[in-house]
PDB file of N, CA and C in Angstrom:
ATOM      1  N   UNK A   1       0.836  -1.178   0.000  1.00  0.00           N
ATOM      2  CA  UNK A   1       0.000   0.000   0.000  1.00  0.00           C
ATOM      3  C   UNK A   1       0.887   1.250   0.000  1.00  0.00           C
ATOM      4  N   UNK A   2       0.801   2.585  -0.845  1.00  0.00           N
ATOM      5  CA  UNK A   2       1.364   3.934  -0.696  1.00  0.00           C
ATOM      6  C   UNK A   2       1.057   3.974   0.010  1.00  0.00           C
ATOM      7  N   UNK A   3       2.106   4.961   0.849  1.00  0.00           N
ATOM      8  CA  UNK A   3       2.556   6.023   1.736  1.00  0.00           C
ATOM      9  C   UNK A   3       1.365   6.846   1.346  1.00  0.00           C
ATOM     10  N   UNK A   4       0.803   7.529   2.635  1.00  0.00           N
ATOM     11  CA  UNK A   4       0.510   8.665   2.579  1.00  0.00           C
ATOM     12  C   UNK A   4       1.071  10.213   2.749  1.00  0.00           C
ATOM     13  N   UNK A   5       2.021  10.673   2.509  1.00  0.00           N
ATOM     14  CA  UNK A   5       2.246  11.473   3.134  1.00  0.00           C
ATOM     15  C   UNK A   5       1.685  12.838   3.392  1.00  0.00           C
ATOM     16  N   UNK A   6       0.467  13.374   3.138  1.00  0.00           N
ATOM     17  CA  UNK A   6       0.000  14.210   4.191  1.00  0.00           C
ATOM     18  C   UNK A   6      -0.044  15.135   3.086  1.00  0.00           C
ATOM     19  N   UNK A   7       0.404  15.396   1.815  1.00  0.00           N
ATOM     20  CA  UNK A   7       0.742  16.496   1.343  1.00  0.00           C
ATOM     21  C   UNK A   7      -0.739  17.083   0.672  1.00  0.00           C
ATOM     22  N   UNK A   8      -0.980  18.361   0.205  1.00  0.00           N
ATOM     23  CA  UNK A   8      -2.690  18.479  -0.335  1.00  0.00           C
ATOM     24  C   UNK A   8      -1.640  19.758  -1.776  1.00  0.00           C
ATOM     25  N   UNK A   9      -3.013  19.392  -2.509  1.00  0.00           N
ATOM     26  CA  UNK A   9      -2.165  20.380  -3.843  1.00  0.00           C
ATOM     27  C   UNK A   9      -2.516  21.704  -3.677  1.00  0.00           C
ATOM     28  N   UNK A  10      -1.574  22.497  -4.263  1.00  0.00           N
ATOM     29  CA  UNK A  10      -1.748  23.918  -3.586  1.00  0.00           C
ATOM     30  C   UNK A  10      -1.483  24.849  -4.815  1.00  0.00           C
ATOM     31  N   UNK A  11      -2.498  26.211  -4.967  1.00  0.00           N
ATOM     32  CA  UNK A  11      -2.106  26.525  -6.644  1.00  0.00           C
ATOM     33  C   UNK A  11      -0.755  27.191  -6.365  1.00  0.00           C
ATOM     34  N   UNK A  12       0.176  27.067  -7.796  1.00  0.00           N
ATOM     35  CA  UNK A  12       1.361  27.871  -7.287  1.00  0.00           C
ATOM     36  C   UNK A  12       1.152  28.304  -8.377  1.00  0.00           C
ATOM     37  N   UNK A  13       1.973  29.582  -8.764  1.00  0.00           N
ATOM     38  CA  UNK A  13       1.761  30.983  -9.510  1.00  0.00           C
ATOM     39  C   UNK A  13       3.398  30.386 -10.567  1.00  0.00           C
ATOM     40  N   UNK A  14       3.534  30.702 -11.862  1.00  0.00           N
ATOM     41  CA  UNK A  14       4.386  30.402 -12.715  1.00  0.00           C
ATOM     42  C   UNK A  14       5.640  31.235 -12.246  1.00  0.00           C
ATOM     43  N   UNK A  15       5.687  32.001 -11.343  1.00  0.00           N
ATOM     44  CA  UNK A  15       6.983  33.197 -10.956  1.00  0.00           C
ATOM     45  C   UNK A  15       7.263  32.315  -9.808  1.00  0.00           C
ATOM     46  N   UNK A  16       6.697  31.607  -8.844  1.00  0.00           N
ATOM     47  CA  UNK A  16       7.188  30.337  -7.836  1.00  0.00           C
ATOM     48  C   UNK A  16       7.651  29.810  -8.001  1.00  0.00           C
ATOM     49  N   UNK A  17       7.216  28.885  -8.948  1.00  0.00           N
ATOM     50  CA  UNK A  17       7.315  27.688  -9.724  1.00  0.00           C
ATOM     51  C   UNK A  17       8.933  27.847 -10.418  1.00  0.00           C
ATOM     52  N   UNK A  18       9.174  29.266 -10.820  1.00  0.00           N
ATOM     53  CA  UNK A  18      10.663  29.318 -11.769  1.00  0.00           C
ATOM     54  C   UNK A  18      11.975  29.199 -10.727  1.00  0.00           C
ATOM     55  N   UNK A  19      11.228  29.996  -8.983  1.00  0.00           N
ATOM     56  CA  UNK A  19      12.219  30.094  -8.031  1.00  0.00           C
ATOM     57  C   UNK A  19      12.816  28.340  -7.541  1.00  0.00           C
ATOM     58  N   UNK A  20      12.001  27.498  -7.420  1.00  0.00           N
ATOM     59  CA  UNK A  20      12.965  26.283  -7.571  1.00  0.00           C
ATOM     60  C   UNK A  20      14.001  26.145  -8.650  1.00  0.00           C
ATOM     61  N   UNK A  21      14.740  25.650  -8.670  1.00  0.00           N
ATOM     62  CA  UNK A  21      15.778  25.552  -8.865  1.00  0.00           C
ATOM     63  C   UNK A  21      16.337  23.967  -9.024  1.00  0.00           C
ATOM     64  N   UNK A  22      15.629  23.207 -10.161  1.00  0.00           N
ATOM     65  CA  UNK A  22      15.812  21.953 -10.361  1.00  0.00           C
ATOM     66  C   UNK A  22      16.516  21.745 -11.025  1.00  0.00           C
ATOM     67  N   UNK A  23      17.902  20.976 -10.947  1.00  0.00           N
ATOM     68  CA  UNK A  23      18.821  20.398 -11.936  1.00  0.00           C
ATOM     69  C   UNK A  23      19.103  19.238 -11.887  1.00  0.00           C
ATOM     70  N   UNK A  24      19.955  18.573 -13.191  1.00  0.00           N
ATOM     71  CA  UNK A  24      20.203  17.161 -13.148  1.00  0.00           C
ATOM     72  C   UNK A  24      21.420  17.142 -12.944  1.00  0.00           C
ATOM     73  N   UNK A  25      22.280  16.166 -12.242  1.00  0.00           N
ATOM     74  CA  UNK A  25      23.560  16.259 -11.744  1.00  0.00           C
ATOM     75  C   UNK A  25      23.268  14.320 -11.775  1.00  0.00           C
ATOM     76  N   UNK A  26      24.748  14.190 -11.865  1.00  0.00           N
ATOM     77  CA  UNK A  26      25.484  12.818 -11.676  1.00  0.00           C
ATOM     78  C   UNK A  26      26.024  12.409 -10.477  1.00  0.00           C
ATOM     79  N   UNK A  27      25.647  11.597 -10.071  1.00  0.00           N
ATOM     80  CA  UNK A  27      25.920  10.482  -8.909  1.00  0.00           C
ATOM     81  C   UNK A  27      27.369  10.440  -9.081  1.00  0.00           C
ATOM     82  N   UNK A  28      28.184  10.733  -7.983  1.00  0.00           N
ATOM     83  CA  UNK A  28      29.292  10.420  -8.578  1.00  0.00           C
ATOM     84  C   UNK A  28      30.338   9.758  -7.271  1.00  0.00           C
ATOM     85  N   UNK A  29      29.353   9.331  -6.241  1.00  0.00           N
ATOM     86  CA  UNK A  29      30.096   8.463  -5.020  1.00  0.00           C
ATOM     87  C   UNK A  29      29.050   8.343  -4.121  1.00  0.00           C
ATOM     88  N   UNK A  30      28.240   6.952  -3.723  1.00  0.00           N
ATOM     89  CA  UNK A  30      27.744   6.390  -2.735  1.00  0.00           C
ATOM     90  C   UNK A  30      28.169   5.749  -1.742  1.00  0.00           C
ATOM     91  N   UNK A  31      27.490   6.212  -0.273  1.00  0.00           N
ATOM     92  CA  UNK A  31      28.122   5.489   0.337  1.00  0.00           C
ATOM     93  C   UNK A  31      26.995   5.107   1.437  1.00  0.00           C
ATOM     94  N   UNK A  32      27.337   3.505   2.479  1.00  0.00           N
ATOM     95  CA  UNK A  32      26.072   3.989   2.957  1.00  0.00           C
ATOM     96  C   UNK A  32      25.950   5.187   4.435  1.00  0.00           C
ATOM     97  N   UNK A  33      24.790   4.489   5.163  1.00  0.00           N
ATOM     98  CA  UNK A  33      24.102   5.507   6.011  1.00  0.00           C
ATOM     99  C   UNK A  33      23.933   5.416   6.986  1.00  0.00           C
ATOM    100  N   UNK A  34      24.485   4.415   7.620  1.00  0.00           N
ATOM    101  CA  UNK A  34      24.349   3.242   8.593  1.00  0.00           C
ATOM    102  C   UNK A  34      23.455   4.113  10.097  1.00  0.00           C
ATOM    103  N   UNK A  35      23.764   5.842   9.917  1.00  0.00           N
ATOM    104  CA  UNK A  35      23.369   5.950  11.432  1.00  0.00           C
ATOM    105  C   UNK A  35      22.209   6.875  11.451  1.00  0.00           C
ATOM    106  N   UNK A  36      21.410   6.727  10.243  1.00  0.00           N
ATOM    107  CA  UNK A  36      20.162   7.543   9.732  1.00  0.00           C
ATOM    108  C   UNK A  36      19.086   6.731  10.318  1.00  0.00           C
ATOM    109  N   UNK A  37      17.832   7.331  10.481  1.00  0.00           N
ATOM    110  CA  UNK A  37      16.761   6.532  10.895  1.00  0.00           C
ATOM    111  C   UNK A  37      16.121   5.366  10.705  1.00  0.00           C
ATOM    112  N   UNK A  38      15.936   6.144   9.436  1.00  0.00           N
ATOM    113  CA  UNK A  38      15.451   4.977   8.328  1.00  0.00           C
ATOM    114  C   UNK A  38      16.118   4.823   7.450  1.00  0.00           C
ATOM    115  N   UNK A  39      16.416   3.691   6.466  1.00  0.00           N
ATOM    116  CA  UNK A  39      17.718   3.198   5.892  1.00  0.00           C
ATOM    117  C   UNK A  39      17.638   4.029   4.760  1.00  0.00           C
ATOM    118  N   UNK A  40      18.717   4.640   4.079  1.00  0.00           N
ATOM    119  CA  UNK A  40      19.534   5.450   3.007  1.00  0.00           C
ATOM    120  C   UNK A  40      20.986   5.466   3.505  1.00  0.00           C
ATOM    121  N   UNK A  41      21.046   6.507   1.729  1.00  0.00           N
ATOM    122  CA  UNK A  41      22.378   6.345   1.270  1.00  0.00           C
ATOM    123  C   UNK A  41      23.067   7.831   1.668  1.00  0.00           C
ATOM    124  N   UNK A  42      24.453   8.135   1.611  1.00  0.00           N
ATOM    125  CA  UNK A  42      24.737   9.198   1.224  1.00  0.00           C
ATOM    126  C   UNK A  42      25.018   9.369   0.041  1.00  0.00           C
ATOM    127  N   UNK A  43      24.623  10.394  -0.491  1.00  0.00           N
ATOM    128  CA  UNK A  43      25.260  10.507  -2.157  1.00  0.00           C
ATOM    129  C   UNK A  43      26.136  11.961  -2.182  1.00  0.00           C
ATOM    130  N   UNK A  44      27.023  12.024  -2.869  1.00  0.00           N
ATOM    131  CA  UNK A  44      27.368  13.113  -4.038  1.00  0.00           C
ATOM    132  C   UNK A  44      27.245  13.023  -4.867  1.00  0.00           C
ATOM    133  N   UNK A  45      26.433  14.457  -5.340  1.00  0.00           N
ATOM    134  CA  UNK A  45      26.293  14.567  -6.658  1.00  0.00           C
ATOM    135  C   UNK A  45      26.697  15.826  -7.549  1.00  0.00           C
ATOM    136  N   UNK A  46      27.394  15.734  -8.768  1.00  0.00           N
ATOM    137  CA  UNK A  46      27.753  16.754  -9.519  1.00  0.00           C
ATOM    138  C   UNK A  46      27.105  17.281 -10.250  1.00  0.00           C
ATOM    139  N   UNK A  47      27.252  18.379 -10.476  1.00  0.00           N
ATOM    140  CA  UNK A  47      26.023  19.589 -11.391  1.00  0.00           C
ATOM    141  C   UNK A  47      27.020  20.046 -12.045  1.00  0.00           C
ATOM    142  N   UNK A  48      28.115  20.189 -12.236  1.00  0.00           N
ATOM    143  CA  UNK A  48      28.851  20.874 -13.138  1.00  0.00           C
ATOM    144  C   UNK A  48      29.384  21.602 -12.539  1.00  0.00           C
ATOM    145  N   UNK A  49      30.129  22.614 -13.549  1.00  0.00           N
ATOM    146  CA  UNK A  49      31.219  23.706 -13.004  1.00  0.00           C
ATOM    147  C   UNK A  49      30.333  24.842 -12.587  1.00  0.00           C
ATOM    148  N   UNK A  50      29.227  25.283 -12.577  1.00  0.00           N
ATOM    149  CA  UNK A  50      28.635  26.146 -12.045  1.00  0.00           C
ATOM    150  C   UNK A  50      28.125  25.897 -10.528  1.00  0.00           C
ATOM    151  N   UNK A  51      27.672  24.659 -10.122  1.00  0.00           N
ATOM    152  CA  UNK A  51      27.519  24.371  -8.918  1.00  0.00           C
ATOM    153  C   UNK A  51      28.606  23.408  -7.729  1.00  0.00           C
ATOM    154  N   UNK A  52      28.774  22.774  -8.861  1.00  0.00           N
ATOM    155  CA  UNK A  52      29.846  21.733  -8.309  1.00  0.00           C
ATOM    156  C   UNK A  52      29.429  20.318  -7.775  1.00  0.00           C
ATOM    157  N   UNK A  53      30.034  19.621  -7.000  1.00  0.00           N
ATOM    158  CA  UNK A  53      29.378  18.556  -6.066  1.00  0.00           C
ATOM    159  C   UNK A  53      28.659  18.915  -4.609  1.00  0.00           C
ATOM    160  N   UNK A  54      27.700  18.790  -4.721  1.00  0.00           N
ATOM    161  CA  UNK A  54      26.700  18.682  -3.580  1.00  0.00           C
ATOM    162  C   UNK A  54      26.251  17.267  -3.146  1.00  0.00           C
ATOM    163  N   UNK A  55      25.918  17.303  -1.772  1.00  0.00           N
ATOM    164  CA  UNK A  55      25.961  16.351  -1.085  1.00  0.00           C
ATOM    165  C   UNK A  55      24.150  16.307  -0.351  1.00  0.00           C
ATOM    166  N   UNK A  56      23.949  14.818  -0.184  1.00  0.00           N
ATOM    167  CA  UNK A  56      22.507  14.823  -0.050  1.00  0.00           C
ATOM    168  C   UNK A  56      22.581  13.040   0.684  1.00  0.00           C
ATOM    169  N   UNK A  57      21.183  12.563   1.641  1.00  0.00           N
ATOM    170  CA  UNK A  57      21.225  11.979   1.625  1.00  0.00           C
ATOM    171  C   UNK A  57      19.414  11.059   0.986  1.00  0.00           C
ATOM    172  N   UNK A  58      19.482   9.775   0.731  1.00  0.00           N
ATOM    173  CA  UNK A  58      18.204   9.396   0.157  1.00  0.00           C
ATOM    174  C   UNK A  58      17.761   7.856   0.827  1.00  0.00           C
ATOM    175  N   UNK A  59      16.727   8.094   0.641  1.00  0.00           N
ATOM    176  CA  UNK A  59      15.873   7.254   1.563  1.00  0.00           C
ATOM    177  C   UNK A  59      15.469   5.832   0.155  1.00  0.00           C
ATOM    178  N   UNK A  60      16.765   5.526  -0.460  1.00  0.00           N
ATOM    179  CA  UNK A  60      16.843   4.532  -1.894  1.00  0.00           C
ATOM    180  C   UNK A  60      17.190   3.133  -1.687  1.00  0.00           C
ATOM    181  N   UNK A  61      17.274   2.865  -0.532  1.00  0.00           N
ATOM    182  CA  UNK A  61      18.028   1.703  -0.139  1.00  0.00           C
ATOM    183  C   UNK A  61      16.609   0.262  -0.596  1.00  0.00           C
ATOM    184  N   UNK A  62      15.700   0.750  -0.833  1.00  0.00           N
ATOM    185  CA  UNK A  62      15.122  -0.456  -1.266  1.00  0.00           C
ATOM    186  C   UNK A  62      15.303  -0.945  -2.836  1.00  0.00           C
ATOM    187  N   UNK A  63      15.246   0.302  -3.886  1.00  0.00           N
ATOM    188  CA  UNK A  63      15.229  -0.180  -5.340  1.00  0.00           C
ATOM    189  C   UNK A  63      16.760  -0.298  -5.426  1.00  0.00           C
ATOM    190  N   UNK A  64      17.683   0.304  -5.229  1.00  0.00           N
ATOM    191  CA  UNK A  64      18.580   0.578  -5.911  1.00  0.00           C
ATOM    192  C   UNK A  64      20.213   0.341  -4.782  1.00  0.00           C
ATOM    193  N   UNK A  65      20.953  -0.541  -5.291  1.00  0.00           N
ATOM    194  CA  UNK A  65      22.337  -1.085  -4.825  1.00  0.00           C
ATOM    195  C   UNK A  65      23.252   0.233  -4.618  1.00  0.00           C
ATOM    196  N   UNK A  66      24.559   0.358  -3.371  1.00  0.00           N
ATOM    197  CA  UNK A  66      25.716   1.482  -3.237  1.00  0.00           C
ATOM    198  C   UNK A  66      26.314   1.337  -4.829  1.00  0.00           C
ATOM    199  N   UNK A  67      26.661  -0.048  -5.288  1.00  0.00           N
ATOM    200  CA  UNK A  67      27.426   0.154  -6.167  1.00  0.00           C
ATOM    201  C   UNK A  67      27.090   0.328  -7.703  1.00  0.00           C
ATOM    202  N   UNK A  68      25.534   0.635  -7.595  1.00  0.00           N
ATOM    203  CA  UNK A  68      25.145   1.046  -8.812  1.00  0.00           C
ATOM    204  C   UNK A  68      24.865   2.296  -9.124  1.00  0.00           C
ATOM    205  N   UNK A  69      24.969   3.192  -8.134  1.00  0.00           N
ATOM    206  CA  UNK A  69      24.832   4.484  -8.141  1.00  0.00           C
ATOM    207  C   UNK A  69      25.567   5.154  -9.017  1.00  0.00           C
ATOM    208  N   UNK A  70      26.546   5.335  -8.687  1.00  0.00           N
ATOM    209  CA  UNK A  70      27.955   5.958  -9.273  1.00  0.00           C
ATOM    210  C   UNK A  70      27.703   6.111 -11.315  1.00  0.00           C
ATOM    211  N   UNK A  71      27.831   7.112 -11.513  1.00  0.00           N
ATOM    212  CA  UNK A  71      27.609   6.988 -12.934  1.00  0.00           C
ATOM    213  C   UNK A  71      25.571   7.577 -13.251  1.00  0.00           C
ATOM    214  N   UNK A  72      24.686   7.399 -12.202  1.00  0.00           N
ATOM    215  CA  UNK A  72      23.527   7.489 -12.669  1.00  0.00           C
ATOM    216  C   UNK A  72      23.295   8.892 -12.345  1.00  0.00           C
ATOM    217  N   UNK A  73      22.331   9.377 -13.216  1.00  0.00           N
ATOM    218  CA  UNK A  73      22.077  11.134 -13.211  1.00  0.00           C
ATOM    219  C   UNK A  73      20.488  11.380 -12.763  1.00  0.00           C
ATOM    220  N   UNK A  74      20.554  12.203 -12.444  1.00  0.00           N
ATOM    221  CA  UNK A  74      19.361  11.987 -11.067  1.00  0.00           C
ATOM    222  C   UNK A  74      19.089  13.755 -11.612  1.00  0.00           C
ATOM    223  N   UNK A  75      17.361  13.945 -10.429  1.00  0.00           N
ATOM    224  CA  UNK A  75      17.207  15.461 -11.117  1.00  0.00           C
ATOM    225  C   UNK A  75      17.118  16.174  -9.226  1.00  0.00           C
ATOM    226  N   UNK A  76      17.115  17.023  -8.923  1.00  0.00           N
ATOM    227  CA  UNK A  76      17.258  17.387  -7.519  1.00  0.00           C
ATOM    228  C   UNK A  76      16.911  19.066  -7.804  1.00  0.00           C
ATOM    229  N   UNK A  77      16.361  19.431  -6.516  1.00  0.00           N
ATOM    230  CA  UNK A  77      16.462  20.652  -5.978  1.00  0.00           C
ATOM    231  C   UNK A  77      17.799  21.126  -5.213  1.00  0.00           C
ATOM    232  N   UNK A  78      17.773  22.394  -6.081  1.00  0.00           N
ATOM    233  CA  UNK A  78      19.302  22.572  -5.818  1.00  0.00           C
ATOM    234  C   UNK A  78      19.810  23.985  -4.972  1.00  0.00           C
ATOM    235  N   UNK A  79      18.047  24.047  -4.727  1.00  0.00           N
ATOM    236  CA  UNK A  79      18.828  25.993  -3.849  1.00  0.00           C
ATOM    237  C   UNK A  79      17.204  25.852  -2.249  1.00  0.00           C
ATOM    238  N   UNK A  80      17.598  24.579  -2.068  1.00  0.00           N
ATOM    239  CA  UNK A  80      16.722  24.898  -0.582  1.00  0.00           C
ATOM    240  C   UNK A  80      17.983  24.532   0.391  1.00  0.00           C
ATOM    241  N   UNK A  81      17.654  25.841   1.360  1.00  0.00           N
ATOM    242  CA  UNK A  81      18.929  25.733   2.562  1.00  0.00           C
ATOM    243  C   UNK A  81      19.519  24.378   2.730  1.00  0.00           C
ATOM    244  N   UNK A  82      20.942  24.090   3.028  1.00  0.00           N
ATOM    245  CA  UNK A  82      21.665  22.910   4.058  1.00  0.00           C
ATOM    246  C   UNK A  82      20.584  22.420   4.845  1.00  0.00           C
ATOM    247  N   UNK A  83      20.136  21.019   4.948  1.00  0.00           N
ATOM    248  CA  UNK A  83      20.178  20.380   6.362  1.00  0.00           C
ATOM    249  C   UNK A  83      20.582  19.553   6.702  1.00  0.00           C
ATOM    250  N   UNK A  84      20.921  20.023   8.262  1.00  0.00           N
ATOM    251  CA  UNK A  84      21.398  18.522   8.768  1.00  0.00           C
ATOM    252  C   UNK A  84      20.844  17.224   9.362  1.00  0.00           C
ATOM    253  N   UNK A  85      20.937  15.953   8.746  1.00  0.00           N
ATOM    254  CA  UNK A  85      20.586  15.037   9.193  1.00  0.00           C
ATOM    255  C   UNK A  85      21.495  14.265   9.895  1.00  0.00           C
ATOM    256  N   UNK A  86      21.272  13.862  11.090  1.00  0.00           N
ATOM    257  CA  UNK A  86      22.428  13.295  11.754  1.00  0.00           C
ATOM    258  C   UNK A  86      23.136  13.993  11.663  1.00  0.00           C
ATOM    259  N   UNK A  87      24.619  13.360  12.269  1.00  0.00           N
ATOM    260  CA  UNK A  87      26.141  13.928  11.725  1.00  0.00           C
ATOM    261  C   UNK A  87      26.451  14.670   9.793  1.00  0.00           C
ATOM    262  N   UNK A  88      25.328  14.421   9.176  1.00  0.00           N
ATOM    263  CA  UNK A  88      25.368  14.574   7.652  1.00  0.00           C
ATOM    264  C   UNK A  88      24.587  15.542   7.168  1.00  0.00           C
ATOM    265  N   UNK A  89      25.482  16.865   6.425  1.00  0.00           N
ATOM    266  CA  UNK A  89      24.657  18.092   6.365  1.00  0.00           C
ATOM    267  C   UNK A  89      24.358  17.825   4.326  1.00  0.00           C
ATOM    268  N   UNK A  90      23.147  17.777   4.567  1.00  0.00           N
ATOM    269  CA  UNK A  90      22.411  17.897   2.853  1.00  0.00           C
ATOM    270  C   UNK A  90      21.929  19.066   2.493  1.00  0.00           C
ATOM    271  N   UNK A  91      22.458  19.389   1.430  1.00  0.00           N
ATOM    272  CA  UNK A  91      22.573  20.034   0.721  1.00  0.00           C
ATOM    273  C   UNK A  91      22.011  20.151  -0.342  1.00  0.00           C
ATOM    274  N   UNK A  92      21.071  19.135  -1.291  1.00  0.00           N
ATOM    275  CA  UNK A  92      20.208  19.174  -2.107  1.00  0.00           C
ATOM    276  C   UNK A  92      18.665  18.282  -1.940  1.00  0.00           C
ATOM    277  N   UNK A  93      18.231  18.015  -2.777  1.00  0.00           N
ATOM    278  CA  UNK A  93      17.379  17.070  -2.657  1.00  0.00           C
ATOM    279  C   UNK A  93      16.880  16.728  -3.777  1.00  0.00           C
ATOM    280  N   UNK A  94      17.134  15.390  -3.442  1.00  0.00           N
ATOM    281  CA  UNK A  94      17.214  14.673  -5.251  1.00  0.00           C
ATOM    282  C   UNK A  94      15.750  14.009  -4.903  1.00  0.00           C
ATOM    283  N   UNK A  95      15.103  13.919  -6.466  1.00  0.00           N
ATOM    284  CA  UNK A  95      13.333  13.743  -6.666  1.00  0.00           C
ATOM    285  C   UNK A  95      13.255  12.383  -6.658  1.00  0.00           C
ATOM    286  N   UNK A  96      12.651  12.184  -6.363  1.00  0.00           N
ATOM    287  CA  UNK A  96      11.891  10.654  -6.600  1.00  0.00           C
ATOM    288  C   UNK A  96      10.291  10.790  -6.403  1.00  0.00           C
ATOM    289  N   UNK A  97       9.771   9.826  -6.806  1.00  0.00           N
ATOM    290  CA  UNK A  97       8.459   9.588  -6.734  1.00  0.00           C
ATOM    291  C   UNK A  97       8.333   8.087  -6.248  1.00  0.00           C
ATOM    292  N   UNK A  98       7.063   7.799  -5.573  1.00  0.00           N
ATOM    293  CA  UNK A  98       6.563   6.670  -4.935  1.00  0.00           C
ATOM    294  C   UNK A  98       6.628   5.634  -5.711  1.00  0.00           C
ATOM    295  N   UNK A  99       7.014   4.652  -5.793  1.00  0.00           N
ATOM    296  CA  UNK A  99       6.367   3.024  -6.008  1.00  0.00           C
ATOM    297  C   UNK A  99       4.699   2.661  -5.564  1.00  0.00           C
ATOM    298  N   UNK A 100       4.085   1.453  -5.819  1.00  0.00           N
ATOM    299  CA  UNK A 100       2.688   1.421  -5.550  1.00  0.00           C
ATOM    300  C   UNK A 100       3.080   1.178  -3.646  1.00  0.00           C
ATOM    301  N   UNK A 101       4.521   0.571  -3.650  1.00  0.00           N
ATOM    302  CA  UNK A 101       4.669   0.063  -1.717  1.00  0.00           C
ATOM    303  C   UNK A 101       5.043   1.194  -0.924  1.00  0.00           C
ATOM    304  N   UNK A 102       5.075   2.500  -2.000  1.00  0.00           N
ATOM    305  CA  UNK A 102       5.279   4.004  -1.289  1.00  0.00           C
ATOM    306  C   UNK A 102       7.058   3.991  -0.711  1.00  0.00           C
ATOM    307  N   UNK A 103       7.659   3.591  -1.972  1.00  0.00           N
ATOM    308  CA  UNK A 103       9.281   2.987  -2.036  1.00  0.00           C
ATOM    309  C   UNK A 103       9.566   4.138  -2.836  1.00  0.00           C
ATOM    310  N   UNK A 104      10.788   5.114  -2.350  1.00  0.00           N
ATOM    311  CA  UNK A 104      11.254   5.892  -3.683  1.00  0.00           C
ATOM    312  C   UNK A 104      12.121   5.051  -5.109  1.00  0.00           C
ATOM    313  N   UNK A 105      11.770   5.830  -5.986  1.00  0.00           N
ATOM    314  CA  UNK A 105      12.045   5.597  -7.729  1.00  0.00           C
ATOM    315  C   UNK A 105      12.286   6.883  -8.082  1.00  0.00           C
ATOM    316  N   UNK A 106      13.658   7.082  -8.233  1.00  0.00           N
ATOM    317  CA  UNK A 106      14.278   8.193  -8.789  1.00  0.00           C
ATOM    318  C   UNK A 106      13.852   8.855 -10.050  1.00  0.00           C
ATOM    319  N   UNK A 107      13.510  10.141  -9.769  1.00  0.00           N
ATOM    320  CA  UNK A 107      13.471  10.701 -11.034  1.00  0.00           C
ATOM    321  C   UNK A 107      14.820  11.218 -12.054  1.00  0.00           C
ATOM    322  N   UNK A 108      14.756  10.700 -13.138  1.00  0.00           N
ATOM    323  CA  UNK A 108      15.976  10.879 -13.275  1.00  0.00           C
ATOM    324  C   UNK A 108      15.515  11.147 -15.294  1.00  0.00           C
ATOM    325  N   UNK A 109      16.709  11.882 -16.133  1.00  0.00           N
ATOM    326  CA  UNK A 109      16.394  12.215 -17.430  1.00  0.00           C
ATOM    327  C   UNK A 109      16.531  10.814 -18.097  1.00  0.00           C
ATOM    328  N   UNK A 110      15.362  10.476 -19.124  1.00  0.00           N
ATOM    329  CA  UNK A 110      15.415   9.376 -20.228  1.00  0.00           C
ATOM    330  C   UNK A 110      16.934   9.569 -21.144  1.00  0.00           C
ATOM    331  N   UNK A 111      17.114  10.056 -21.434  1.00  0.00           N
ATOM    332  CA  UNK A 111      18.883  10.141 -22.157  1.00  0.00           C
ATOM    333  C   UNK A 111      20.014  11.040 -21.708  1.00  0.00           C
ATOM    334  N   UNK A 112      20.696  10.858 -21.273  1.00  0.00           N
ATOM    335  CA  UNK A 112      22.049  11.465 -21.055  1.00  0.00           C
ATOM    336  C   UNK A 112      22.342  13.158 -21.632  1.00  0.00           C
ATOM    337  N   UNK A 113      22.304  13.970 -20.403  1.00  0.00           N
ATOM    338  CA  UNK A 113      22.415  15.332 -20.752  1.00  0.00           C
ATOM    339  C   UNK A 113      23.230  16.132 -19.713  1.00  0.00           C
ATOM    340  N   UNK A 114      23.258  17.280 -20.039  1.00  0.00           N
ATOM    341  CA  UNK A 114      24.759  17.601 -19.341  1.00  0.00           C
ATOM    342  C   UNK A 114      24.631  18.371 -18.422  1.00  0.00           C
ATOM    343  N   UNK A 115      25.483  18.056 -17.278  1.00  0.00           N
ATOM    344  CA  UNK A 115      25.268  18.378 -15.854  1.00  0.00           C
ATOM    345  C   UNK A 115      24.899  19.877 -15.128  1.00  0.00           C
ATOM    346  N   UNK A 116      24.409  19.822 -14.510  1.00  0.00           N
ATOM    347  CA  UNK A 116      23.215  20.994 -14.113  1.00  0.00           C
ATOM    348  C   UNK A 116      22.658  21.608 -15.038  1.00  0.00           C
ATOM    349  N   UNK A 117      21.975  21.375 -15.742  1.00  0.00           N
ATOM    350  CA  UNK A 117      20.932  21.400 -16.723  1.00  0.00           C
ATOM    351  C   UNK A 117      19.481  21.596 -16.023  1.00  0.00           C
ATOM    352  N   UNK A 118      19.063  22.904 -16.160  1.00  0.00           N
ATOM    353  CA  UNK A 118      18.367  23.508 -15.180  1.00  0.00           C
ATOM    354  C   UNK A 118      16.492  22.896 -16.192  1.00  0.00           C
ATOM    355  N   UNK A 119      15.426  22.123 -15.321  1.00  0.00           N
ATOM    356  CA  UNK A 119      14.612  21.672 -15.535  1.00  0.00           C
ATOM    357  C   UNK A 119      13.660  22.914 -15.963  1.00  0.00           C
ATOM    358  N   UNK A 120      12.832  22.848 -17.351  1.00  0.00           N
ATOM    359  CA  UNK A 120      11.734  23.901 -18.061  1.00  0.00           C
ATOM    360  C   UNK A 120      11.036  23.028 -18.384  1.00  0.00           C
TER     361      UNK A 120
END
């Protein structure tokens, strides 16, 4: 059964909507998470020479293996404040959407495009 999580839809105005700040960046070192609540990974991820590597952690540990990460390009929010989780300060937040068992499934681009590549 999905997760509920609580959320309700809310109208947002097209000048909101531009202030996120979604890009695609590459996975480019997993590791795990061992002292997080609920099981995830840490990731870095690269956006390019304009942002650089940012660091995040994800709640992926059911679909997806540490050592398959590395190499996969993922899409994330890229300008909401640092937080810290645990000892581990995140810095982005990479998208996913639910499974039907309310499991994240990365959102990520159908073909290969180049890093921080800002989402329209």
């Amino acid at each position: 059964m999905a997760k509920n999580w609580g959320h309700r839809t809310v109208t947002l105005s097209f000048d909101a909507f531009l202030n996120v700040d979604i890009r695609v960046g590459t996975i480019t070192r997993a590791e795990a998470f061992p002292e997080a609540r609920r099981p995830a990974f840490k990731l870095w991820v690269d956006f390019g020479e304009a942002l650089g590597v940012k660091k995040t952690s994800a709640q992926i540990t059911k679909h997806y293996a540490l050592e398959d990460l590395a190499g996969r390009q993922v899409v994330a929010v890229v300008n909401f404040p640092p937080k810290q989780i645990g000892k581990f300060m995140s810095e982005v937040l990479v998208l996913g959407v639910p499974d039907s068992d309310g499991e994240v499934v990365l959102l990520q681009p159908s073909l290969q495009v180049p890093l921080g590549g800002r989402m329209y």
